[in-house]
C-alpha atoms as a PDB file:
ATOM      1  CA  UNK A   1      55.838 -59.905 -72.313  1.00  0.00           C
ATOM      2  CA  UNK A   2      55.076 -58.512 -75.422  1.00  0.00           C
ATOM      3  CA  UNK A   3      51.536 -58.389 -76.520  1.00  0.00           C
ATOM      4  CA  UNK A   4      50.770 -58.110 -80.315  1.00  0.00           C
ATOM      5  CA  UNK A   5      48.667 -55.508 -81.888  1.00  0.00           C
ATOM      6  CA  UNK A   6      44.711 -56.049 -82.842  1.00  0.00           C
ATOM      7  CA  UNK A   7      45.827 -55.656 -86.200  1.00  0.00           C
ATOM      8  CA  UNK A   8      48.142 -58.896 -85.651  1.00  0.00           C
ATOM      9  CA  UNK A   9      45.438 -60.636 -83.870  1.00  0.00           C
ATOM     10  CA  UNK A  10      42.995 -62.771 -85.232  1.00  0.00           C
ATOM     11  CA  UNK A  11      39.434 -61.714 -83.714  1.00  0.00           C
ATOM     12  CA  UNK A  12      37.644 -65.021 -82.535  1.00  0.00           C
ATOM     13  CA  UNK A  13      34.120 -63.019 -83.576  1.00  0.00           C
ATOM     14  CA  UNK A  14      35.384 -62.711 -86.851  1.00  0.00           C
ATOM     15  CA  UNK A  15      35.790 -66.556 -87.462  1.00  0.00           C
ATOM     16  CA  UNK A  16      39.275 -65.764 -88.668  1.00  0.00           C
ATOM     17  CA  UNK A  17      42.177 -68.356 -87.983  1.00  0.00           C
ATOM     18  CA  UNK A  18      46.155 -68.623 -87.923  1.00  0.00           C
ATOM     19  CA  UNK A  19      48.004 -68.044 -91.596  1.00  0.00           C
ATOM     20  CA  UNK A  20      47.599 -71.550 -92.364  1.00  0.00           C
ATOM     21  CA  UNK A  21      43.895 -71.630 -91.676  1.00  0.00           C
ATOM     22  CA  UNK A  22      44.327 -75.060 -89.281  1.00  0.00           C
ATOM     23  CA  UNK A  23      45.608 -75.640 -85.861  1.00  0.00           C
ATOM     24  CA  UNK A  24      48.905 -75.972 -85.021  1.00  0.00           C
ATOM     25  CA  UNK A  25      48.275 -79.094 -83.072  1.00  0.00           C
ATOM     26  CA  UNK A  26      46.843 -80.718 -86.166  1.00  0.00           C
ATOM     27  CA  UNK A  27      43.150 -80.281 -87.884  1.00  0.00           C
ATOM     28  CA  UNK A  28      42.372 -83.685 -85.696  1.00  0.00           C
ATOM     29  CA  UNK A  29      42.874 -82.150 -82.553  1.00  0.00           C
ATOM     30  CA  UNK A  30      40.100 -80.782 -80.925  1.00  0.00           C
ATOM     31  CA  UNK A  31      40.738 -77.719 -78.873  1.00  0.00           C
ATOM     32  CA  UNK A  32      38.561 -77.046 -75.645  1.00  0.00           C
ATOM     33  CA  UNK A  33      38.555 -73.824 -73.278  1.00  0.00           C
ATOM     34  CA  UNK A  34      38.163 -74.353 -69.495  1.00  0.00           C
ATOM     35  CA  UNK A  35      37.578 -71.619 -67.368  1.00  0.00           C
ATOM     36  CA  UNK A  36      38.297 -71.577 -63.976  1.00  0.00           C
ATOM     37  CA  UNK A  37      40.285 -74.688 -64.924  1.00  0.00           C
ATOM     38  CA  UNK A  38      42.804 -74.336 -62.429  1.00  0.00           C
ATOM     39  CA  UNK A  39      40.529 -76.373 -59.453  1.00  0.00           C
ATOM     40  CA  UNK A  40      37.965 -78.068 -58.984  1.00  0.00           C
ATOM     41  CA  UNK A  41      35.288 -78.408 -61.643  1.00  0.00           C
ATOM     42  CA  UNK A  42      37.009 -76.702 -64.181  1.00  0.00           C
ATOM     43  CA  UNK A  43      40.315 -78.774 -63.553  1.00  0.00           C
ATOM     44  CA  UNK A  44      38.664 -82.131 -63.369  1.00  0.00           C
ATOM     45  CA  UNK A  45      37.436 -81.331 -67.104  1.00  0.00           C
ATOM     46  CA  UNK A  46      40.581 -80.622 -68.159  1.00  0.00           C
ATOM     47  CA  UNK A  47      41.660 -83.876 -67.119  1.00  0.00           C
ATOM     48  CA  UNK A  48      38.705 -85.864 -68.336  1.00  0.00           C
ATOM     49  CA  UNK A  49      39.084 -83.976 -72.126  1.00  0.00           C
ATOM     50  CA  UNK A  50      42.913 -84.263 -71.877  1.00  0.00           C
ATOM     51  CA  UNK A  51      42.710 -88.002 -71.264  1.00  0.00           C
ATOM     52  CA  UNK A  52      39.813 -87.857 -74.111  1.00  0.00           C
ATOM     53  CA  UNK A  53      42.855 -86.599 -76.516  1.00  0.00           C
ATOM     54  CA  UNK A  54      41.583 -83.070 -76.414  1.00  0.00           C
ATOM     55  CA  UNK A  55      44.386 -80.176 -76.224  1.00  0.00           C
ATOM     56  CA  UNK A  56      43.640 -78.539 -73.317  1.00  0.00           C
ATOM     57  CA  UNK A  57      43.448 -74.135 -72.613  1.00  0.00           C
ATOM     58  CA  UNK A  58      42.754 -73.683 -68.842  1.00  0.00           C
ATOM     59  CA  UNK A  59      42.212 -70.228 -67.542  1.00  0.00           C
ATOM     60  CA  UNK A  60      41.739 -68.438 -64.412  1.00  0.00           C
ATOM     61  CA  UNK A  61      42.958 -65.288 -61.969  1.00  0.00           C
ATOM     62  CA  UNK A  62      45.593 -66.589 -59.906  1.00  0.00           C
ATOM     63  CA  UNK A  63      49.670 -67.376 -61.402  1.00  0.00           C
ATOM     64  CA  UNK A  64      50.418 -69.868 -59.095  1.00  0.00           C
ATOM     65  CA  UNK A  65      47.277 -72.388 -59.120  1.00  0.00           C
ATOM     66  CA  UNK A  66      47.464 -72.441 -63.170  1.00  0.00           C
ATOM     67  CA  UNK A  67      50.820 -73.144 -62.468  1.00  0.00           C
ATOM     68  CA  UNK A  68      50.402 -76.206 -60.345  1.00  0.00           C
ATOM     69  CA  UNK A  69      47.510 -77.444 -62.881  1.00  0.00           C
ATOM     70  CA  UNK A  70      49.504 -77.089 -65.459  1.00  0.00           C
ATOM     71  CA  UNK A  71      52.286 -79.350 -64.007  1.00  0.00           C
ATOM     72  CA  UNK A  72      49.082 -82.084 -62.757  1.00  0.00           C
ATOM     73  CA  UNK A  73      48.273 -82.444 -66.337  1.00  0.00           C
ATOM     74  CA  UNK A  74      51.374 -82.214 -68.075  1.00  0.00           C
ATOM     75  CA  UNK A  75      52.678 -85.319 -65.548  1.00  0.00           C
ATOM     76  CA  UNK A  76      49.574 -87.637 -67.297  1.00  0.00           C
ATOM     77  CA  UNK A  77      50.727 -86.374 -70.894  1.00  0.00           C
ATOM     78  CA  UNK A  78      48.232 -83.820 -71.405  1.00  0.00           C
ATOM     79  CA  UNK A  79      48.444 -81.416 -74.111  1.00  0.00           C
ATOM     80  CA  UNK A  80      47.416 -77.843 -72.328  1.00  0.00           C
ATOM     81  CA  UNK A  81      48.328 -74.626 -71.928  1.00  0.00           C
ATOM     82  CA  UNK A  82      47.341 -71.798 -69.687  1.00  0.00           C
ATOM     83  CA  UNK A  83      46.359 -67.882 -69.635  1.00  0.00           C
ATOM     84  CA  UNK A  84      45.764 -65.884 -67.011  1.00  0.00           C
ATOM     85  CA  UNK A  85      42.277 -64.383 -67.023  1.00  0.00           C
ATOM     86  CA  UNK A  86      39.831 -62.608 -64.540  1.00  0.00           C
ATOM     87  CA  UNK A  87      36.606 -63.550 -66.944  1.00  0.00           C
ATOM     88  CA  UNK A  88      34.872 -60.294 -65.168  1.00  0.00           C
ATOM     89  CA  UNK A  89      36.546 -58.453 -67.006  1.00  0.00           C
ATOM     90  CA  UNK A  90      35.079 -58.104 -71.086  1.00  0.00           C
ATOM     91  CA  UNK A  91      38.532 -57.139 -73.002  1.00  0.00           C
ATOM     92  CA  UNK A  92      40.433 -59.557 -71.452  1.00  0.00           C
ATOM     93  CA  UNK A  93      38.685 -62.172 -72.453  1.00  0.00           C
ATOM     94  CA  UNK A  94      38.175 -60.811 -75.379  1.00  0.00           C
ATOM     95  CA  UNK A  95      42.302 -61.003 -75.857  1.00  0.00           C
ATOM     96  CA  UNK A  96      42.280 -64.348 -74.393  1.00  0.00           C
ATOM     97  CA  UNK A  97      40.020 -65.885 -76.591  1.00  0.00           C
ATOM     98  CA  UNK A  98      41.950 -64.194 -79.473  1.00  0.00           C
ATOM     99  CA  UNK A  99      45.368 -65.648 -78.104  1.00  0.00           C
ATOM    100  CA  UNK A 100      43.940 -69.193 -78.027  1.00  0.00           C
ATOM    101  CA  UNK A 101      42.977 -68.694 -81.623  1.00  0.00           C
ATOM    102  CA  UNK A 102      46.161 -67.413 -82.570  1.00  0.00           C
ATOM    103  CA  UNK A 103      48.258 -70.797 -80.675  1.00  0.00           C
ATOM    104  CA  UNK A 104      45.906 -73.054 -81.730  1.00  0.00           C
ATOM    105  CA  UNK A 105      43.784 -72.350 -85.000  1.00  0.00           C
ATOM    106  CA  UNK A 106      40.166 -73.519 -83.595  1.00  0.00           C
ATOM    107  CA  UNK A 107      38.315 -73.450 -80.209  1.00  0.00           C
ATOM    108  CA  UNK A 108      36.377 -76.384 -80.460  1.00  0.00           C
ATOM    109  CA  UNK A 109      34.733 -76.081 -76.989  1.00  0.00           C
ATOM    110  CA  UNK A 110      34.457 -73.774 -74.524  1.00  0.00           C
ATOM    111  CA  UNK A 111      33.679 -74.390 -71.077  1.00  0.00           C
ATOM    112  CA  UNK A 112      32.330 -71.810 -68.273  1.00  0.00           C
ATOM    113  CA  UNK A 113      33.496 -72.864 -65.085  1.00  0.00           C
ATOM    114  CA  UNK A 114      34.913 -69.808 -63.038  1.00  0.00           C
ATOM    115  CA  UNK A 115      32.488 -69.246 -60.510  1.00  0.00           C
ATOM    116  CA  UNK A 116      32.521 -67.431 -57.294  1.00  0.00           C
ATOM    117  CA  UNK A 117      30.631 -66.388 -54.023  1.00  0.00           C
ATOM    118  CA  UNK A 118      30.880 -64.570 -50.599  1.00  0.00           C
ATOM    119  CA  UNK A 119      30.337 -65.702 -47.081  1.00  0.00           C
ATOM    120  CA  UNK A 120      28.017 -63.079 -46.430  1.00  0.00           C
ATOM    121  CA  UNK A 121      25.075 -64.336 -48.438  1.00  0.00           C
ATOM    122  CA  UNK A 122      21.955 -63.346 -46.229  1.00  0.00           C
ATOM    123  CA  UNK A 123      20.526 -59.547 -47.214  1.00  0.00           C
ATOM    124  CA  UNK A 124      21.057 -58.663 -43.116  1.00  0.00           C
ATOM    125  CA  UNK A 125      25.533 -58.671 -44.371  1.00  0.00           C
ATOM    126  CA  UNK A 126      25.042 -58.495 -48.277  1.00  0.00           C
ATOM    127  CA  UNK A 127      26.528 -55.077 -49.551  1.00  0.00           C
ATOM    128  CA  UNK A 128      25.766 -54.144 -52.792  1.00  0.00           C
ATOM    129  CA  UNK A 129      29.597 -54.708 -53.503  1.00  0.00           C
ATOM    130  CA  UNK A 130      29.567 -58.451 -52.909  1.00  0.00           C
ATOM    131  CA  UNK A 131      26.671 -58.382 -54.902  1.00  0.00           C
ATOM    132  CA  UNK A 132      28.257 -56.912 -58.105  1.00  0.00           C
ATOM    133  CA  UNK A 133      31.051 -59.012 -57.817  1.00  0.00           C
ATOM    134  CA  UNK A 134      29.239 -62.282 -57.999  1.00  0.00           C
ATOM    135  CA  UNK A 135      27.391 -61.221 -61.145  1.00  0.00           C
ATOM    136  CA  UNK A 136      30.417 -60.048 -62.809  1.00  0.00           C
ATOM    137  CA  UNK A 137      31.973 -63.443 -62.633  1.00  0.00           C
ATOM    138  CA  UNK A 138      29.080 -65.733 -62.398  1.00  0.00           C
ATOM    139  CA  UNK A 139      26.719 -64.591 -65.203  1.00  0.00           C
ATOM    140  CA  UNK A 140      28.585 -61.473 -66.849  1.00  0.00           C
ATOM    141  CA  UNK A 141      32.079 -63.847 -67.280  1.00  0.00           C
ATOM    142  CA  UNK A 142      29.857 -66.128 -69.040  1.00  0.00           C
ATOM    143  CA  UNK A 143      28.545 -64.045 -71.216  1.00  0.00           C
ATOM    144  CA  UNK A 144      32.006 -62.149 -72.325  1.00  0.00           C
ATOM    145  CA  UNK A 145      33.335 -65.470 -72.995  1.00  0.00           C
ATOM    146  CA  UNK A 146      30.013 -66.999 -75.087  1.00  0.00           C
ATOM    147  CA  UNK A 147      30.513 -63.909 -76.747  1.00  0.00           C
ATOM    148  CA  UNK A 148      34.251 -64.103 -77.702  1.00  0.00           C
ATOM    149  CA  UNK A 149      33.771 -67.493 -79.257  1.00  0.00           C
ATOM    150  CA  UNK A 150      30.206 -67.528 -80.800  1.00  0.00           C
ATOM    151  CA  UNK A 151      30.835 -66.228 -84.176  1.00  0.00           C
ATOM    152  CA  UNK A 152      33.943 -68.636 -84.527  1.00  0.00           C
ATOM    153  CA  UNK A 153      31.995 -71.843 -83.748  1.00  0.00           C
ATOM    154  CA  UNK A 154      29.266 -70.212 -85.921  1.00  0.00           C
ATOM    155  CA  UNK A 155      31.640 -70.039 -88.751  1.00  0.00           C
ATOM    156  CA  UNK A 156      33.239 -73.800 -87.901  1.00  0.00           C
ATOM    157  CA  UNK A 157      30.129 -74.972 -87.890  1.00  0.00           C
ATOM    158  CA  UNK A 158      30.085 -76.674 -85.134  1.00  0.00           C
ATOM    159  CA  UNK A 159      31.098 -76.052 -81.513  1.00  0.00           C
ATOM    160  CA  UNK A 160      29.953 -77.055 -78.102  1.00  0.00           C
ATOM    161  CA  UNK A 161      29.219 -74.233 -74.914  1.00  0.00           C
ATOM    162  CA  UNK A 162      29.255 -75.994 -71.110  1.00  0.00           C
ATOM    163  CA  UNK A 163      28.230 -73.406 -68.738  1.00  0.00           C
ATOM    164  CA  UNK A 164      28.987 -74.530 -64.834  1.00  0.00           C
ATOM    165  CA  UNK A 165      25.763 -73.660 -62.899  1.00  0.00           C
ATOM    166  CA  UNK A 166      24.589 -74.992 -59.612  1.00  0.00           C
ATOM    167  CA  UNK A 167      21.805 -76.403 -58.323  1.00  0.00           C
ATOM    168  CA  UNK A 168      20.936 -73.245 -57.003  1.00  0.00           C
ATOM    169  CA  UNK A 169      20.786 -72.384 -60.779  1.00  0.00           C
ATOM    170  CA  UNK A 170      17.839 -75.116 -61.116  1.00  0.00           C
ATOM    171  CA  UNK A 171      16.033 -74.635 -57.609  1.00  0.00           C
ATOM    172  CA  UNK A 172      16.015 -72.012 -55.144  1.00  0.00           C
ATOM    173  CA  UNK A 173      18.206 -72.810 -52.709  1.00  0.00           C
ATOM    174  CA  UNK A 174      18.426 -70.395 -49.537  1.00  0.00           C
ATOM    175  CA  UNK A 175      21.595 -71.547 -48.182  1.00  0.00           C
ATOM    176  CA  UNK A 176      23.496 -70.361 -51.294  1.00  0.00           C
ATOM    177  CA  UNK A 177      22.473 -66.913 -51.106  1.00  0.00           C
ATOM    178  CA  UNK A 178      20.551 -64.100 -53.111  1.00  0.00           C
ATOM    179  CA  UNK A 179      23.523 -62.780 -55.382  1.00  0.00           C
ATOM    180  CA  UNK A 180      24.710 -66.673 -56.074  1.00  0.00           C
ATOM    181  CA  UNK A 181      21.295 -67.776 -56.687  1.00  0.00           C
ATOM    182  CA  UNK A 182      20.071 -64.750 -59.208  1.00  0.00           C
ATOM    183  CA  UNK A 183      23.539 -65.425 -60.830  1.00  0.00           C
ATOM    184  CA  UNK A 184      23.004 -69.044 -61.480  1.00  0.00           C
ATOM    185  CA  UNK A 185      19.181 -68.683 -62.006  1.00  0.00           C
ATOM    186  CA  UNK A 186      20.289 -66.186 -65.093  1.00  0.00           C
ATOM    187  CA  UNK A 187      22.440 -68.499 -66.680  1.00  0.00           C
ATOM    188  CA  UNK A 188      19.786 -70.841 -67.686  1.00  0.00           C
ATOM    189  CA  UNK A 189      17.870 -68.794 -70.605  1.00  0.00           C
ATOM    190  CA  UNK A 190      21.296 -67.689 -71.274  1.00  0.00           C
ATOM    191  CA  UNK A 191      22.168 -71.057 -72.462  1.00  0.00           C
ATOM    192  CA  UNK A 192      18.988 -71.833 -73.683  1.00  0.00           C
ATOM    193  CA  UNK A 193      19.488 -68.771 -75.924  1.00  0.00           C
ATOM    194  CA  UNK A 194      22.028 -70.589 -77.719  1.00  0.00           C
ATOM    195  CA  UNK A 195      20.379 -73.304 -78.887  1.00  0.00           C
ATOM    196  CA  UNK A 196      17.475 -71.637 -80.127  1.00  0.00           C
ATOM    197  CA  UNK A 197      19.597 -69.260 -81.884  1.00  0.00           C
ATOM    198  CA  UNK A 198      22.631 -70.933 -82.883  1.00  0.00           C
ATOM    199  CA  UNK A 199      21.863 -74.907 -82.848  1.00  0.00           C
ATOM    200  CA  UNK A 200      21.398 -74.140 -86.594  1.00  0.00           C
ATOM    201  CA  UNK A 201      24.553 -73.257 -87.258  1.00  0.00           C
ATOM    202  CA  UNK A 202      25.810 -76.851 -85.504  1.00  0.00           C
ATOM    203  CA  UNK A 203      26.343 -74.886 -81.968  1.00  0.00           C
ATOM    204  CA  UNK A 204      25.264 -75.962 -78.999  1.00  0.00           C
ATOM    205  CA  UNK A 205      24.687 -75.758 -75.199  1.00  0.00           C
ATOM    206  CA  UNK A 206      24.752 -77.471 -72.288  1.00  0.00           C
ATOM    207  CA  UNK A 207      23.846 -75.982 -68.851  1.00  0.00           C
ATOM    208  CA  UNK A 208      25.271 -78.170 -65.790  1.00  0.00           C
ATOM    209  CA  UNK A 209      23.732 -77.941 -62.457  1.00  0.00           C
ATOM    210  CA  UNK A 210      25.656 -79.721 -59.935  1.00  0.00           C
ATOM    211  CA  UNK A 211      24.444 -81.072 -56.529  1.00  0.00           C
ATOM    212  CA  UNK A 212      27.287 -80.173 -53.971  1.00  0.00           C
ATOM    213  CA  UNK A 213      30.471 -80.828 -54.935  1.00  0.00           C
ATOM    214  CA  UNK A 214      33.933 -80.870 -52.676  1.00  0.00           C
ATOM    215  CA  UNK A 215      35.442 -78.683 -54.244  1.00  0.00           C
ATOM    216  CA  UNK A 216      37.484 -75.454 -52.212  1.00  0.00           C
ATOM    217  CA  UNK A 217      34.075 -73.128 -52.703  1.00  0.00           C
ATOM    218  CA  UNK A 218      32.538 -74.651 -50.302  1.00  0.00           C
ATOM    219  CA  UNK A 219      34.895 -73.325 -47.713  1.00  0.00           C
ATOM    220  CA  UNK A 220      33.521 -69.601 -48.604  1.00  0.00           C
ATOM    221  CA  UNK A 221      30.443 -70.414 -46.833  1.00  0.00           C
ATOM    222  CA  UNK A 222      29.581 -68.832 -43.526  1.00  0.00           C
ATOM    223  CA  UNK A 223      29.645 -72.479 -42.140  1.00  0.00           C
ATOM    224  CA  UNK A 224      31.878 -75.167 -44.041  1.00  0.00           C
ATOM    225  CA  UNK A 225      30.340 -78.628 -44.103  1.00  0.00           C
ATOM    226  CA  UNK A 226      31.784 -81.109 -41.793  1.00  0.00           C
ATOM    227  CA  UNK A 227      34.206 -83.850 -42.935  1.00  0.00           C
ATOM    228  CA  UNK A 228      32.277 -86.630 -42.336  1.00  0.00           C
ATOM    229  CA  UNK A 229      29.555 -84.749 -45.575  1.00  0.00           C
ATOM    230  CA  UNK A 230      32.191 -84.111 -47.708  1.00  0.00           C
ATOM    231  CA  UNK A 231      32.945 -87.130 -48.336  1.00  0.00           C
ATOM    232  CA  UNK A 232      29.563 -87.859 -49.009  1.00  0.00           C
ATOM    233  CA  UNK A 233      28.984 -85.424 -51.847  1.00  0.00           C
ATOM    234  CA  UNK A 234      30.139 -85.560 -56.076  1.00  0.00           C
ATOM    235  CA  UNK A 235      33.523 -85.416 -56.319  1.00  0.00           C
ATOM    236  CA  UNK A 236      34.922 -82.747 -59.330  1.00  0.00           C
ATOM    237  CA  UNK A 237      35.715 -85.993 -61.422  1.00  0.00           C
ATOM    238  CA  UNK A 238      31.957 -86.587 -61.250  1.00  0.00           C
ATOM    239  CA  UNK A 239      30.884 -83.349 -62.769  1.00  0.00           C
ATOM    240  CA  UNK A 240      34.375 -83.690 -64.921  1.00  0.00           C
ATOM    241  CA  UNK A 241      33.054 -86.632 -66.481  1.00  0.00           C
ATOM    242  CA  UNK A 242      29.407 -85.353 -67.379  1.00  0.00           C
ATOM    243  CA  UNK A 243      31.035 -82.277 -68.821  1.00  0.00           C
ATOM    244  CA  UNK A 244      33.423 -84.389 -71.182  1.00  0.00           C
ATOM    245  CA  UNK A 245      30.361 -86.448 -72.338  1.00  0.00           C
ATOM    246  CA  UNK A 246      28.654 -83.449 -73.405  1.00  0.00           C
ATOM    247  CA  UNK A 247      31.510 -81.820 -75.139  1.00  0.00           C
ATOM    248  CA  UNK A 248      31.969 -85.223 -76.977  1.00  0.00           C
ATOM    249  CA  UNK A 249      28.726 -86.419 -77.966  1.00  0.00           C
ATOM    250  CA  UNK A 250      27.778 -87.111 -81.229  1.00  0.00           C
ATOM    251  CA  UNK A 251      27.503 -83.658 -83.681  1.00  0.00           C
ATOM    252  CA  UNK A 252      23.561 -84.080 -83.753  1.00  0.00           C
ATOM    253  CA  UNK A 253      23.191 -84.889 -79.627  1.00  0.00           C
ATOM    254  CA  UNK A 254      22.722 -81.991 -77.611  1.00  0.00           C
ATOM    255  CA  UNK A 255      22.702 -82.364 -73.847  1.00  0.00           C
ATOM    256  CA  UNK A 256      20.497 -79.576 -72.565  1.00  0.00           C
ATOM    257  CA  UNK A 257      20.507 -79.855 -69.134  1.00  0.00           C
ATOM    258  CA  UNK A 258      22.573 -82.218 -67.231  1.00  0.00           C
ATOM    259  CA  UNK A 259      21.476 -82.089 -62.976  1.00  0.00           C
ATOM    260  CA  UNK A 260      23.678 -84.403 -60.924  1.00  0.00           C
ATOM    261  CA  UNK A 261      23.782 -84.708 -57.348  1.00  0.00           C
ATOM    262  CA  UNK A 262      25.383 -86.588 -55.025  1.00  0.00           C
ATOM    263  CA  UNK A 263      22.649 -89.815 -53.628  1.00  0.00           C
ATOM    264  CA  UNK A 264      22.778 -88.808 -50.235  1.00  0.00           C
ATOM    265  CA  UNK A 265      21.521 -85.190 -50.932  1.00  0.00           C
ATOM    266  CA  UNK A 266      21.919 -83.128 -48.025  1.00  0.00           C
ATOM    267  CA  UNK A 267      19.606 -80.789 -50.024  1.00  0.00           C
ATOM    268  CA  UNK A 268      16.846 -82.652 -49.775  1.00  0.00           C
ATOM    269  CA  UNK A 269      17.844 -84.365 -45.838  1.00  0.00           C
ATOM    270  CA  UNK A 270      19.610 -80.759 -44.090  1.00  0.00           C
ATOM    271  CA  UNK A 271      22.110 -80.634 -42.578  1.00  0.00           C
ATOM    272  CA  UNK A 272      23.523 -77.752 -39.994  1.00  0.00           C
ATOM    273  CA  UNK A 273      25.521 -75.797 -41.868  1.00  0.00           C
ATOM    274  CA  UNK A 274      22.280 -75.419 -44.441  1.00  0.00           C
ATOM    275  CA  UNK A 275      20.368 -74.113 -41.813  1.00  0.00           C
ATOM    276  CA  UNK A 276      19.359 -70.299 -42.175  1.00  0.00           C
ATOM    277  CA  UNK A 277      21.444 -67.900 -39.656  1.00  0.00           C
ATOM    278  CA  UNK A 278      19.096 -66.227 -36.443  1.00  0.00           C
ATOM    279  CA  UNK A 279      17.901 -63.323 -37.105  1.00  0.00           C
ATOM    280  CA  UNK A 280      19.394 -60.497 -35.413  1.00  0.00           C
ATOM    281  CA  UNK A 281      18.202 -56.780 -34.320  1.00  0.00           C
ATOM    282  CA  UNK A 282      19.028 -54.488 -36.519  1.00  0.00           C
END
């Protein structure tokens, strides 16, 4: 594959557009990111925007499962696209964010959803690798990726940020685990950031902290929940849905903080699998 030069590239942070200065898919069309939108979350607002008449970008690490997303929306008449992308890592996203520009003219939203964590979550198994990781996609991805489409939006004049947190991102939650939980827990003056400095400029941000949601993380904790709970909690469509209403509320509406949670919260009531590990003799 051949990859153009910077020097062919429009920069996103530059505001700069294609040669004709619209989208391809028409100036009508609005244009919304979605990482980690090959599952869960992040593929449920893909559909939601796609349905919504959005053109679609999804993102994320792995061929095969953008692949197979691709194809889900495609088969309901979607308009999207995908690149791959690891958002830990700063110059690729950078180049992502500049191919988007370059196919489509605009990136009218942008949507944080890549998220990750490890089974060991308690400091007795953390290592300091684990821990690195997590930040590097949880709270670092976000940032790379706020910061490879701020000074478009700013120079649209309008734009909308979603960033995927938790409800470990809005309460402590023990079961989620110290490098999840700082991750999350950083994202919120992160987003708050960008309305105070950019709402001016018709930018703004929405910061999403789900209750639990079936979605394939949940199977990277030490204990997955039993059947019989997981159908009990928010369903990706849920959170899918939330997301497209703040990405398509009015210009002068700005959804600050959306917390959703399933109504039998297993939060609040426990449940095994939420229980903290014995400790054990070091």
């Amino acid at each position: 594959m051949n990859h153009p030069s910077p020097a062919d590239t429009p920069d996103p942070r530059s505001g700069a557009a294609n040669s004709a200065g619209v989208s391809p898919c028409g100036e009508s069309t609005p244009v919304s990111w979605i990482t980690g939108g090959a599952s869960g979350i992040g593929l449920a607002t893909a559909q939601a925007l796609g349905r919504a008449g959005h053109r679609v970008v999804i993102s994320g690490r792995r061929q095969s499962e953008l692949d197979r997303a691709l194809a889900l929306l495609q088969a309901e008449q979607i308009d999207a696209r995908s690149v791959a992308l690891d958002v830990g890592e700063a110059l690729a996203v950078a180049e992502a964010a500049r191919s988007i520009l370059r196919q489509e003219g605009r990136i009218d939203a942008l949507v944080c959803s890549a998220g990750t964590n490890v089974p060991n979550r308690y400091w007795t198994t953390l290592d300091a690798e684990a821990f690195a990781r997590v930040i590097q996609i949880n709270l670092n991805g976000v940032a790379f990726c706020v910061n490879a489409v701020l000074a478009l939006m700013r120079q649209q004049g309008r734009g909308t940020i979603v960033v995927v947190s938790s409800w470990a991102g809005w309460r402590y939650t023990p079961f989620t685990g110290a490098a999840y939980g700082a991750s999350k827990q950083a994202l919120a003056p992160l987003v708050e950031s960008i309305n105070d400095q950019e709402g001016a400029h018709g930018v703004r941000a929405s910061l999403v902290c789900p209750g639990e949601v079936a979605t394939p993380i949940l199977r990277s904790r030490p204990v997955p929940p039993s059947e019989e709970d997981l159908q009990r909690m928010l369903r990706a469509d849920d959170v899918g849905s939330a997301i497209a209403y703040a990405v398509q509320a009015p210009a002068h509406v700005c959804l600050n903080e959306i917390v959703i949670s399933p109504t039998y919260n297993r939060i609040y009531t426990g449940a095994p699998d939420l229980q903290r590990p014995s400790p054990r003799a070091s």
